[in-house]
C-alpha atoms as a PDB file:
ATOM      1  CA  UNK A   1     -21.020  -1.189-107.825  1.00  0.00           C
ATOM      2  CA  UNK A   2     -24.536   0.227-108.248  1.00  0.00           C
ATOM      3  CA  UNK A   3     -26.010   2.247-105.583  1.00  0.00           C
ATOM      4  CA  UNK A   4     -22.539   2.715-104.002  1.00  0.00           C
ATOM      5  CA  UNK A   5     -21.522   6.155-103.269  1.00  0.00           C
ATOM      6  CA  UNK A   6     -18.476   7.801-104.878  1.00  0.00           C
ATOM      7  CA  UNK A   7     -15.593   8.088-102.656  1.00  0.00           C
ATOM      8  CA  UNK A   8     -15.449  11.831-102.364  1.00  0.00           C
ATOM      9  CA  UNK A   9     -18.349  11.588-101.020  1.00  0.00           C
ATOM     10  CA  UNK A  10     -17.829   8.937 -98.688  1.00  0.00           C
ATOM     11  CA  UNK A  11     -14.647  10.640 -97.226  1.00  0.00           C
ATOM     12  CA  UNK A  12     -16.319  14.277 -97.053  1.00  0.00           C
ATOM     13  CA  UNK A  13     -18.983  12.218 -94.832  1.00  0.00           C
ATOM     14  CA  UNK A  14     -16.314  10.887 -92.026  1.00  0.00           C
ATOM     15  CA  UNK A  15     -14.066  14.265 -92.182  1.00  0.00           C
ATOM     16  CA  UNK A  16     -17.264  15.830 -91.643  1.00  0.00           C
ATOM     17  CA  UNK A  17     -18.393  12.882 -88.616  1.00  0.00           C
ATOM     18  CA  UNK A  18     -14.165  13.544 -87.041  1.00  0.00           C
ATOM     19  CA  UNK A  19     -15.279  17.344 -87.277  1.00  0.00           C
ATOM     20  CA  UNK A  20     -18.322  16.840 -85.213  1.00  0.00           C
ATOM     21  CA  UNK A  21     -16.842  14.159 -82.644  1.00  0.00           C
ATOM     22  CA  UNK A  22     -13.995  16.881 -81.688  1.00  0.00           C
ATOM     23  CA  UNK A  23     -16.802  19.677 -81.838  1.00  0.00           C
ATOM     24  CA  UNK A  24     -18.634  17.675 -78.946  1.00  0.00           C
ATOM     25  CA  UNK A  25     -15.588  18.107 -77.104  1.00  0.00           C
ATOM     26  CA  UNK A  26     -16.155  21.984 -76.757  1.00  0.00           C
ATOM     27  CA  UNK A  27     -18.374  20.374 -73.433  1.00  0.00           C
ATOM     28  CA  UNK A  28     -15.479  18.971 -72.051  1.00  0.00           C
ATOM     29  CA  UNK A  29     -13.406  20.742 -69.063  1.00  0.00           C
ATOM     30  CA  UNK A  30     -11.145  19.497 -67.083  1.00  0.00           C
ATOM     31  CA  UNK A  31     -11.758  17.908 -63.789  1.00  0.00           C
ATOM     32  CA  UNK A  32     -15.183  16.204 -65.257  1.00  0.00           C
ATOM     33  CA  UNK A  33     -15.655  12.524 -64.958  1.00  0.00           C
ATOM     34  CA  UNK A  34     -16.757  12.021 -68.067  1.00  0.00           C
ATOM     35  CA  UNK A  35     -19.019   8.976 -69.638  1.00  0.00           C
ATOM     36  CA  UNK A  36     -17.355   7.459 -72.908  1.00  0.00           C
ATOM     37  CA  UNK A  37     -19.814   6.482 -75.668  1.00  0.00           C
ATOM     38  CA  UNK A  38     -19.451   3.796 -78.457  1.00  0.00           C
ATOM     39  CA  UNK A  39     -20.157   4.205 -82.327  1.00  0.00           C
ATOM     40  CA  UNK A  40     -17.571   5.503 -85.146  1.00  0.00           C
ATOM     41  CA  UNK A  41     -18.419   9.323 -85.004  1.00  0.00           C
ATOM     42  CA  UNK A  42     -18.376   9.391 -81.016  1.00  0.00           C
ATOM     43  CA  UNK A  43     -14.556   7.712 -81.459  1.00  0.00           C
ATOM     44  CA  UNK A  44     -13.317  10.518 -82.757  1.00  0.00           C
ATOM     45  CA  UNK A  45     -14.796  12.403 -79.314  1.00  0.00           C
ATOM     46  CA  UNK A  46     -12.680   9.877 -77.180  1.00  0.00           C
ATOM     47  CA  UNK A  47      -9.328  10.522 -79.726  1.00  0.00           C
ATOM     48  CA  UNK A  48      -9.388  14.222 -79.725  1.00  0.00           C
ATOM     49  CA  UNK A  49      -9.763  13.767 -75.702  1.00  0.00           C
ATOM     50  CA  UNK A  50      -6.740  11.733 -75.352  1.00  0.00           C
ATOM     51  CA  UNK A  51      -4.805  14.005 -77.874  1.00  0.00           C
ATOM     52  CA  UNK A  52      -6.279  17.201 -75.565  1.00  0.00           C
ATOM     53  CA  UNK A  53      -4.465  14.683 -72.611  1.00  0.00           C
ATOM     54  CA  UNK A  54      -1.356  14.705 -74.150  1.00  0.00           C
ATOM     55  CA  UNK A  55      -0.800  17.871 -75.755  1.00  0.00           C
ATOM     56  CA  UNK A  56      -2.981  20.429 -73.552  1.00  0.00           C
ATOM     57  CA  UNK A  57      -2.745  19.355 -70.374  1.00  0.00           C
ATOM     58  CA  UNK A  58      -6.818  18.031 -69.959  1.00  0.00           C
ATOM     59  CA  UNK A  59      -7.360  15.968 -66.965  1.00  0.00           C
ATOM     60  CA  UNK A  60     -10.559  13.575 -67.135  1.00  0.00           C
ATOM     61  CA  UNK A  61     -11.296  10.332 -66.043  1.00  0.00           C
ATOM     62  CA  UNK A  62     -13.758   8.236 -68.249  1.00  0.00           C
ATOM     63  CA  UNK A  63     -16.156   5.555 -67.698  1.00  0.00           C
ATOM     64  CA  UNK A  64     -16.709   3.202 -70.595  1.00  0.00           C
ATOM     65  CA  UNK A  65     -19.874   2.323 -72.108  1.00  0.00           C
ATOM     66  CA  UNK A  66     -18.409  -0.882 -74.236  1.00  0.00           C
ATOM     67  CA  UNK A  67     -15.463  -3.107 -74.124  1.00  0.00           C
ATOM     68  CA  UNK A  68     -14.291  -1.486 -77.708  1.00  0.00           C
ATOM     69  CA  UNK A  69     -14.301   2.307 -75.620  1.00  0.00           C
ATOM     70  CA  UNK A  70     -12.305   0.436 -72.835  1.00  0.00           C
ATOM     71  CA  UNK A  71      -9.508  -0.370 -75.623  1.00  0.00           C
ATOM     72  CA  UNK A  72      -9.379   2.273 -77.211  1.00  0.00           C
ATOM     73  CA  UNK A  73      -9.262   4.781 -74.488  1.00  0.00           C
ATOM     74  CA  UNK A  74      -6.435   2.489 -72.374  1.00  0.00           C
ATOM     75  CA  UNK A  75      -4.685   3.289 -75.592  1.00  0.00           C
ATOM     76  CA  UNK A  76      -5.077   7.094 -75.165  1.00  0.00           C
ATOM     77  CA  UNK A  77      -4.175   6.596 -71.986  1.00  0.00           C
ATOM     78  CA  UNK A  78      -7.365   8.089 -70.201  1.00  0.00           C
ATOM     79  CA  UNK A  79      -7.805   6.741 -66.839  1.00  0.00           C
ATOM     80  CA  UNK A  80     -10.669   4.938 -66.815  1.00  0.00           C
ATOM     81  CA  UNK A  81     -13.252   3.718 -64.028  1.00  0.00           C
ATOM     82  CA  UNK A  82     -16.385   1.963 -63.498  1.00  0.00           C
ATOM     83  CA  UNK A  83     -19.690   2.770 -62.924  1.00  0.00           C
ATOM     84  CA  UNK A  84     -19.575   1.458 -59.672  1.00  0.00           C
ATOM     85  CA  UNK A  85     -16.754   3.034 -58.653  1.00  0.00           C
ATOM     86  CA  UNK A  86     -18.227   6.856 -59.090  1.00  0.00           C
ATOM     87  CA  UNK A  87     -21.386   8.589 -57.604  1.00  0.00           C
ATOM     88  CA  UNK A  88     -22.158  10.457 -60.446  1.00  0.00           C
ATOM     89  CA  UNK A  89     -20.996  11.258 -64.147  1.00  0.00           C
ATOM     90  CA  UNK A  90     -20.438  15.128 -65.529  1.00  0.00           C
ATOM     91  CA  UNK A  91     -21.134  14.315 -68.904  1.00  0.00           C
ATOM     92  CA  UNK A  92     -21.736  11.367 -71.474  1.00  0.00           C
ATOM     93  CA  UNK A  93     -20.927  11.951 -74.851  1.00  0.00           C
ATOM     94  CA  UNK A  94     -22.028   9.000 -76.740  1.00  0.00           C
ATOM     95  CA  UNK A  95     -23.695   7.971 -80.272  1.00  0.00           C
ATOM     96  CA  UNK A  96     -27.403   7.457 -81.550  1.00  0.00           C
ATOM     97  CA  UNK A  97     -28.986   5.200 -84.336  1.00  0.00           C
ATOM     98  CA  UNK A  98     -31.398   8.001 -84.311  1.00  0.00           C
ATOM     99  CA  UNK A  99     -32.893  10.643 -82.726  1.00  0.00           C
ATOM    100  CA  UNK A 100     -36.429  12.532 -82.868  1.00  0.00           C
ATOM    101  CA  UNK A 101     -37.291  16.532 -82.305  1.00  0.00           C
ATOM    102  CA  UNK A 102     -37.996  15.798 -78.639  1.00  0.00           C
ATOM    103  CA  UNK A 103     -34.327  14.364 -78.415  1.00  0.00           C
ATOM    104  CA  UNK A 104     -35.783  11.131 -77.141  1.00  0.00           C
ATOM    105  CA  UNK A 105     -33.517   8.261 -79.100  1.00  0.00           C
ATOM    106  CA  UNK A 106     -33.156   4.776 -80.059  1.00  0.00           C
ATOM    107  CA  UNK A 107     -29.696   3.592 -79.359  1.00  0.00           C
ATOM    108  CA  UNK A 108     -28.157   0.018 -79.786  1.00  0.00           C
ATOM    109  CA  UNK A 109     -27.243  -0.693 -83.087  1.00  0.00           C
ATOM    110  CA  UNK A 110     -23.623  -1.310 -81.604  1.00  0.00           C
ATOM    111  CA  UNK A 111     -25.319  -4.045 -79.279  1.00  0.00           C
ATOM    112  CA  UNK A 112     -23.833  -1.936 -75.977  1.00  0.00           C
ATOM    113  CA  UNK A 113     -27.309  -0.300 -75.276  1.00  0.00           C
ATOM    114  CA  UNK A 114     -27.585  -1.970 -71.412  1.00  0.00           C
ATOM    115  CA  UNK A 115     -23.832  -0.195 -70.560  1.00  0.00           C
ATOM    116  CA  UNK A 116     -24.480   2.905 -72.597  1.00  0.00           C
ATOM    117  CA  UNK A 117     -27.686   3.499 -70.592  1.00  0.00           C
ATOM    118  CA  UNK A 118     -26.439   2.871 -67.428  1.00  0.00           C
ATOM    119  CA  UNK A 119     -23.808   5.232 -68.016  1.00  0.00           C
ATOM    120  CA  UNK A 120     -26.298   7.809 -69.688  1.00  0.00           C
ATOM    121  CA  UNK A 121     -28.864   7.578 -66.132  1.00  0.00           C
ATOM    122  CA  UNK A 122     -25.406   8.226 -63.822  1.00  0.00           C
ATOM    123  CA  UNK A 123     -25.058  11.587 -65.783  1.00  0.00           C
ATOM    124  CA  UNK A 124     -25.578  14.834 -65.082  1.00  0.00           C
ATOM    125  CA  UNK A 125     -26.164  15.753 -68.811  1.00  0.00           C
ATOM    126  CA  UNK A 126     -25.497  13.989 -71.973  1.00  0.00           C
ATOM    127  CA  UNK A 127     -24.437  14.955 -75.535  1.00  0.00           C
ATOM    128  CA  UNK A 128     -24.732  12.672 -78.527  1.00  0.00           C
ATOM    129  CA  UNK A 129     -23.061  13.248 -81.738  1.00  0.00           C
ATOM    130  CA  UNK A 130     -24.497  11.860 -84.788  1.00  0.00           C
ATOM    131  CA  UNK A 131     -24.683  12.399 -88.415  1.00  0.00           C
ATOM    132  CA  UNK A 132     -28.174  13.849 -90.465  1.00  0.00           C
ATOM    133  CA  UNK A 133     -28.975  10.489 -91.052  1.00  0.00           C
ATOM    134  CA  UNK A 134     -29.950   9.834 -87.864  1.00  0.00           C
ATOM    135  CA  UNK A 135     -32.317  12.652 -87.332  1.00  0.00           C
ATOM    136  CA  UNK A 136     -36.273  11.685 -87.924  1.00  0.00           C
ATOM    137  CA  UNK A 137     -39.468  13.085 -87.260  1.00  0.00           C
ATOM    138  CA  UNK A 138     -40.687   9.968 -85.552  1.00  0.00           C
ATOM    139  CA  UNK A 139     -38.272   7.260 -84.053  1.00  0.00           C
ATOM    140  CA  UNK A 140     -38.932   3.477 -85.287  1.00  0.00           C
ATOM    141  CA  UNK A 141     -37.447   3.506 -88.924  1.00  0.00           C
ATOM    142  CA  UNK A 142     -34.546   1.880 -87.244  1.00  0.00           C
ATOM    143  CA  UNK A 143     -35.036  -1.555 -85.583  1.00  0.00           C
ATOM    144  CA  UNK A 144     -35.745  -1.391 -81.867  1.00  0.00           C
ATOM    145  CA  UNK A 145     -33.014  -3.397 -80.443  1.00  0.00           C
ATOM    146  CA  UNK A 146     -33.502  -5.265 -76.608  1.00  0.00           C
ATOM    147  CA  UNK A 147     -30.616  -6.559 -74.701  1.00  0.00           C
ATOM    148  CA  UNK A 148     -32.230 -10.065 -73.183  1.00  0.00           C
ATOM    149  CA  UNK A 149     -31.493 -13.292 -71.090  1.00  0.00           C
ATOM    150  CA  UNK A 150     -30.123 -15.845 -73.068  1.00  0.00           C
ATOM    151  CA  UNK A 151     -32.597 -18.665 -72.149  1.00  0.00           C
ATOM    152  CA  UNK A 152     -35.401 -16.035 -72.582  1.00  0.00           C
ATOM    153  CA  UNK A 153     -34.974 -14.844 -76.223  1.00  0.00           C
ATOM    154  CA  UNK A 154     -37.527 -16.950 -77.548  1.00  0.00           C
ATOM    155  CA  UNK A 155     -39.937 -16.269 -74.685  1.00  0.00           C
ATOM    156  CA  UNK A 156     -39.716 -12.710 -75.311  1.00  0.00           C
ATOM    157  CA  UNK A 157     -39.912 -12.617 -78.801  1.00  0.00           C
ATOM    158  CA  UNK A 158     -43.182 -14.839 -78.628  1.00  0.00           C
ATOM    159  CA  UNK A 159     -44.594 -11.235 -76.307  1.00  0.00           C
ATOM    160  CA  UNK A 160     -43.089  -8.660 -78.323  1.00  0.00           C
ATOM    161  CA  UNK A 161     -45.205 -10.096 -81.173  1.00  0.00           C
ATOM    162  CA  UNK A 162     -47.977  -8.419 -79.613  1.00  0.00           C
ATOM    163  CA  UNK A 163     -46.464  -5.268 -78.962  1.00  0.00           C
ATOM    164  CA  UNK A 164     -44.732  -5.084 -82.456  1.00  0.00           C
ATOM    165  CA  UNK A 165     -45.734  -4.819 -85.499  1.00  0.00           C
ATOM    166  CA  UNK A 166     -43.256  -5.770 -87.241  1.00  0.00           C
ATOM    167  CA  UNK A 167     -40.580  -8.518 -86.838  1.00  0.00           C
ATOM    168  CA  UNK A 168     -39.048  -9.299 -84.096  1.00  0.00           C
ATOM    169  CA  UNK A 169     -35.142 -10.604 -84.841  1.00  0.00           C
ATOM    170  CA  UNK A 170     -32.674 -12.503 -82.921  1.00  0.00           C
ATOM    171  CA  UNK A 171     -29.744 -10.014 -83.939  1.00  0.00           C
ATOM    172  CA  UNK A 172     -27.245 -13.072 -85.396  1.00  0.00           C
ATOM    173  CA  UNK A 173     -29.359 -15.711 -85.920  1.00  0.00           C
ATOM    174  CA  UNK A 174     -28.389 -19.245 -85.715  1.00  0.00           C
ATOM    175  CA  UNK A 175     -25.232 -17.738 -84.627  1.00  0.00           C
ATOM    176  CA  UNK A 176     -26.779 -15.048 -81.946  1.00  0.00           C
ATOM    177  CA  UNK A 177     -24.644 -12.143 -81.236  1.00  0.00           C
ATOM    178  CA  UNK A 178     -23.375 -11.892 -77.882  1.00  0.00           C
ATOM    179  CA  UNK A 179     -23.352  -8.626 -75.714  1.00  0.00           C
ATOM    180  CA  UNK A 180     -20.350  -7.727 -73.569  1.00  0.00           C
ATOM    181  CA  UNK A 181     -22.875  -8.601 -70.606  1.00  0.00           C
ATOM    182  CA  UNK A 182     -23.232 -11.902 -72.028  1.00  0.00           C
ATOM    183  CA  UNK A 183     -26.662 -11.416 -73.424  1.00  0.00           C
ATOM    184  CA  UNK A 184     -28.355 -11.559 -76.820  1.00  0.00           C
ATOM    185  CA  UNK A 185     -30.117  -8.682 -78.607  1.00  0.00           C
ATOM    186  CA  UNK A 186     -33.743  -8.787 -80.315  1.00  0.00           C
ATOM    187  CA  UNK A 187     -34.463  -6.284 -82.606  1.00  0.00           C
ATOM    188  CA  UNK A 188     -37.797  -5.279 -83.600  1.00  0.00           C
ATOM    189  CA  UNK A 189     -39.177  -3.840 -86.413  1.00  0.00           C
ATOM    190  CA  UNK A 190     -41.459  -0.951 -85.261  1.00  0.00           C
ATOM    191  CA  UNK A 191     -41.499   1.590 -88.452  1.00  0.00           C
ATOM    192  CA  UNK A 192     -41.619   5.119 -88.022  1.00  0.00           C
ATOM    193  CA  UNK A 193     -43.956   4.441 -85.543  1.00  0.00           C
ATOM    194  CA  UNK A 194     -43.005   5.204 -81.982  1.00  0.00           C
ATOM    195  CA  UNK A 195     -44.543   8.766 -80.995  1.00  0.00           C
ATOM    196  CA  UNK A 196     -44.887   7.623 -77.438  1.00  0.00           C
ATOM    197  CA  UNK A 197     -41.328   6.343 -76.969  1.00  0.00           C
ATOM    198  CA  UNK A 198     -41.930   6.628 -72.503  1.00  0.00           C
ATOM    199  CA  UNK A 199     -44.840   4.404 -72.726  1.00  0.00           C
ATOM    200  CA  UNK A 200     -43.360   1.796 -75.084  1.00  0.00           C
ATOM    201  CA  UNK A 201     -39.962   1.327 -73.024  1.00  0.00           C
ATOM    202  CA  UNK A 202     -42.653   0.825 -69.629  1.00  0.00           C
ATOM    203  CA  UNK A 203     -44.487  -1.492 -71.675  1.00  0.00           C
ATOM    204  CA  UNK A 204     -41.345  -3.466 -72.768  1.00  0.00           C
ATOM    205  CA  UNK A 205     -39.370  -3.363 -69.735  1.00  0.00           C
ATOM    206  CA  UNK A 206     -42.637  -5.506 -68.038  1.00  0.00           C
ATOM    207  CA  UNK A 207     -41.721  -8.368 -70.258  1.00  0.00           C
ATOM    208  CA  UNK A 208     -40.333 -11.200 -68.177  1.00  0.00           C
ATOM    209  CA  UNK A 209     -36.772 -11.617 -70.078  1.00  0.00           C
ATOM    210  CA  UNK A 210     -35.849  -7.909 -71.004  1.00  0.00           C
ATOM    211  CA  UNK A 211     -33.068  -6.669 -69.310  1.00  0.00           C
ATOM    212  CA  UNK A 212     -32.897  -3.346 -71.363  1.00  0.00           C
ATOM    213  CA  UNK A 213     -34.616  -1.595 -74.338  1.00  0.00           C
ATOM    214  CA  UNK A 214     -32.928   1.077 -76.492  1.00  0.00           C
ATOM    215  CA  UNK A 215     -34.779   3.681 -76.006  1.00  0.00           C
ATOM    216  CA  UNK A 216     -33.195   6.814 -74.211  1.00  0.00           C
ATOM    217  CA  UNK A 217     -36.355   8.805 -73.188  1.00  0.00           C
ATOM    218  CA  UNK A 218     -35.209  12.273 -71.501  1.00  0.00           C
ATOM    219  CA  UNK A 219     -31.577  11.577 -71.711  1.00  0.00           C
ATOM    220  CA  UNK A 220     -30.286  13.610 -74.453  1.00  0.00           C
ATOM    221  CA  UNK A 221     -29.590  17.508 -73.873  1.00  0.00           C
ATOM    222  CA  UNK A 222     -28.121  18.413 -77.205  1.00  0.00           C
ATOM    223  CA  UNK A 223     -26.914  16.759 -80.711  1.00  0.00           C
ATOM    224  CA  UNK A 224     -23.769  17.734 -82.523  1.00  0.00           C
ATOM    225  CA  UNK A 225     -25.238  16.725 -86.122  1.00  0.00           C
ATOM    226  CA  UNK A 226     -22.527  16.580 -89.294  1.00  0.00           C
ATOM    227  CA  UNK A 227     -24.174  17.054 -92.053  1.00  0.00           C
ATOM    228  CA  UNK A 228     -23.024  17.574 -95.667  1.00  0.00           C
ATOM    229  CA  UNK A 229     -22.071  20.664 -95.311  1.00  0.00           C
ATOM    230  CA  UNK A 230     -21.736  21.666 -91.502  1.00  0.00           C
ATOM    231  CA  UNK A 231     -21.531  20.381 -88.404  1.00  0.00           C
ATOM    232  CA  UNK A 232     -24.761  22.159 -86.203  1.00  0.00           C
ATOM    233  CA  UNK A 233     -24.774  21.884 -82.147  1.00  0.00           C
ATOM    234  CA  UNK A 234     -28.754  21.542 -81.233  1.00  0.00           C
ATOM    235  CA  UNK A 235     -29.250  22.394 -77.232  1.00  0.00           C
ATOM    236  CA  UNK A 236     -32.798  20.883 -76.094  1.00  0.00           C
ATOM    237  CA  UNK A 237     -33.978  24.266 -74.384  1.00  0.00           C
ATOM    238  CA  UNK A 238     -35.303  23.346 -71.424  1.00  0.00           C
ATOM    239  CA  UNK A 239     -32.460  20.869 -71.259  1.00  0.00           C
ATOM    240  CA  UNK A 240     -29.538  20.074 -68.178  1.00  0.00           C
ATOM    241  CA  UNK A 241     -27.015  22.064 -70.229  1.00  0.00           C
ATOM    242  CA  UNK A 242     -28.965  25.532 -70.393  1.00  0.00           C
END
């Protein structure tokens, strides 16, 4: 099939995405409540914890950012609790659709954004784990997604037309996709266009009908990136884990 990539290469991509999941875990001590991200590269992260668990003796506790981390990790066996049930996380390890050189991201793609930033504002520091793909110069090239009401989609979308400038979807169309808070996700076509990611999520988050935006402004304190030939660990310098 045309513009398909050969397998090789397709397997040397997610051996290199397990590498970096278990390199994320080099944060990881035990005794940490730790927050559990969604996304395929960040489930690797949440096996190699439960196989640390098992076969070295690592004690953690994990609060889940999606209903898909919550099964998995009851299958690892990692004792899991809620947000509401802890004062404050040690560390989130979670995915990104992308992120910039400021570490600011858009996050979302997995429609869990609402959970996973929740999780990411209890934490004391946060480490996403990504591959190159996700790393741009300017966030926007991937669609902006907002969790919303589900009688205010339309209502929303009608505002966000004058905030973007591109399209603004209902993520499922005529058959909307559903979060695991019960809400639908819009997602809006920006471009490579957000250089001012703060200001956009204030300006969003004033719509009547929004109850989250994917944008993680000052969240992110380092990236472990696979690429096609390494996996690199980036540490923001003047971030929480310096």
């Amino acid at each position: 099939m045309r513009g398909t990539p050969p397998a090789s290469i397709v397997d040397e991509v997610e051996a290199l995405k397990r590498e970096a999941g278990i390199a994320a875990c080099s944060f990881v001590n035990s005794g940490m409540i730790l927050g559990l991200g969604t996304g395929s590269t960040v489930r690797y992260t949440v096996l190699e914890i439960g196989r640390r668990m098992a076969e070295e003796g690592l004690q953690i506790k994990g609060v889940p950012t999606s209903e898909a981390t919550r099964h998995l990790a009851e299958g690892l066996g990692i004792p899991l609790l809620t947000l509401e049930q802890v004062d404050k996380i040690d560390l989130t390890i979670d995915g990104a659709d992308e992120f910039d050189p400021d570490f600011q991201l858009i996050k979302g793609g997995g429609g869990a954004l609402t959970r996973e930033k929740r999780v990411a504002a209890a934490s004391r520091a946060m480490v996403v784990v990504a591959d190159d793909r996700k790393q741009v110069p300017i966030l926007g090239g991937f669609d902006l997604p907002l969790e919303v009401g589900t009688s205010d989609w339309e209502g929303v979308r009608d505002e966000l037309d004058s905030i973007c400038p591109g399209q603004v979807r209902l993520r499922g169309g005529q058959m909307p996709y559903v979060t695991d808070n019960g809400g639908y996700i819009l997602d809006c076509e920006f471009g490579p266009t957000i250089s001012d990611p703060g200001k956009l999520e204030e300006q969003i988050l004033s719509v009547d009908g929004v109850v989250e935006v994917g944008l993680f402004v000052g969240m992110c304190d380092a990236v472990v990136m696979a690429t096609l030939s390494e996996v690199l660990t980036i540490v923001k310098e003047d971030g929480r884990l310096n």
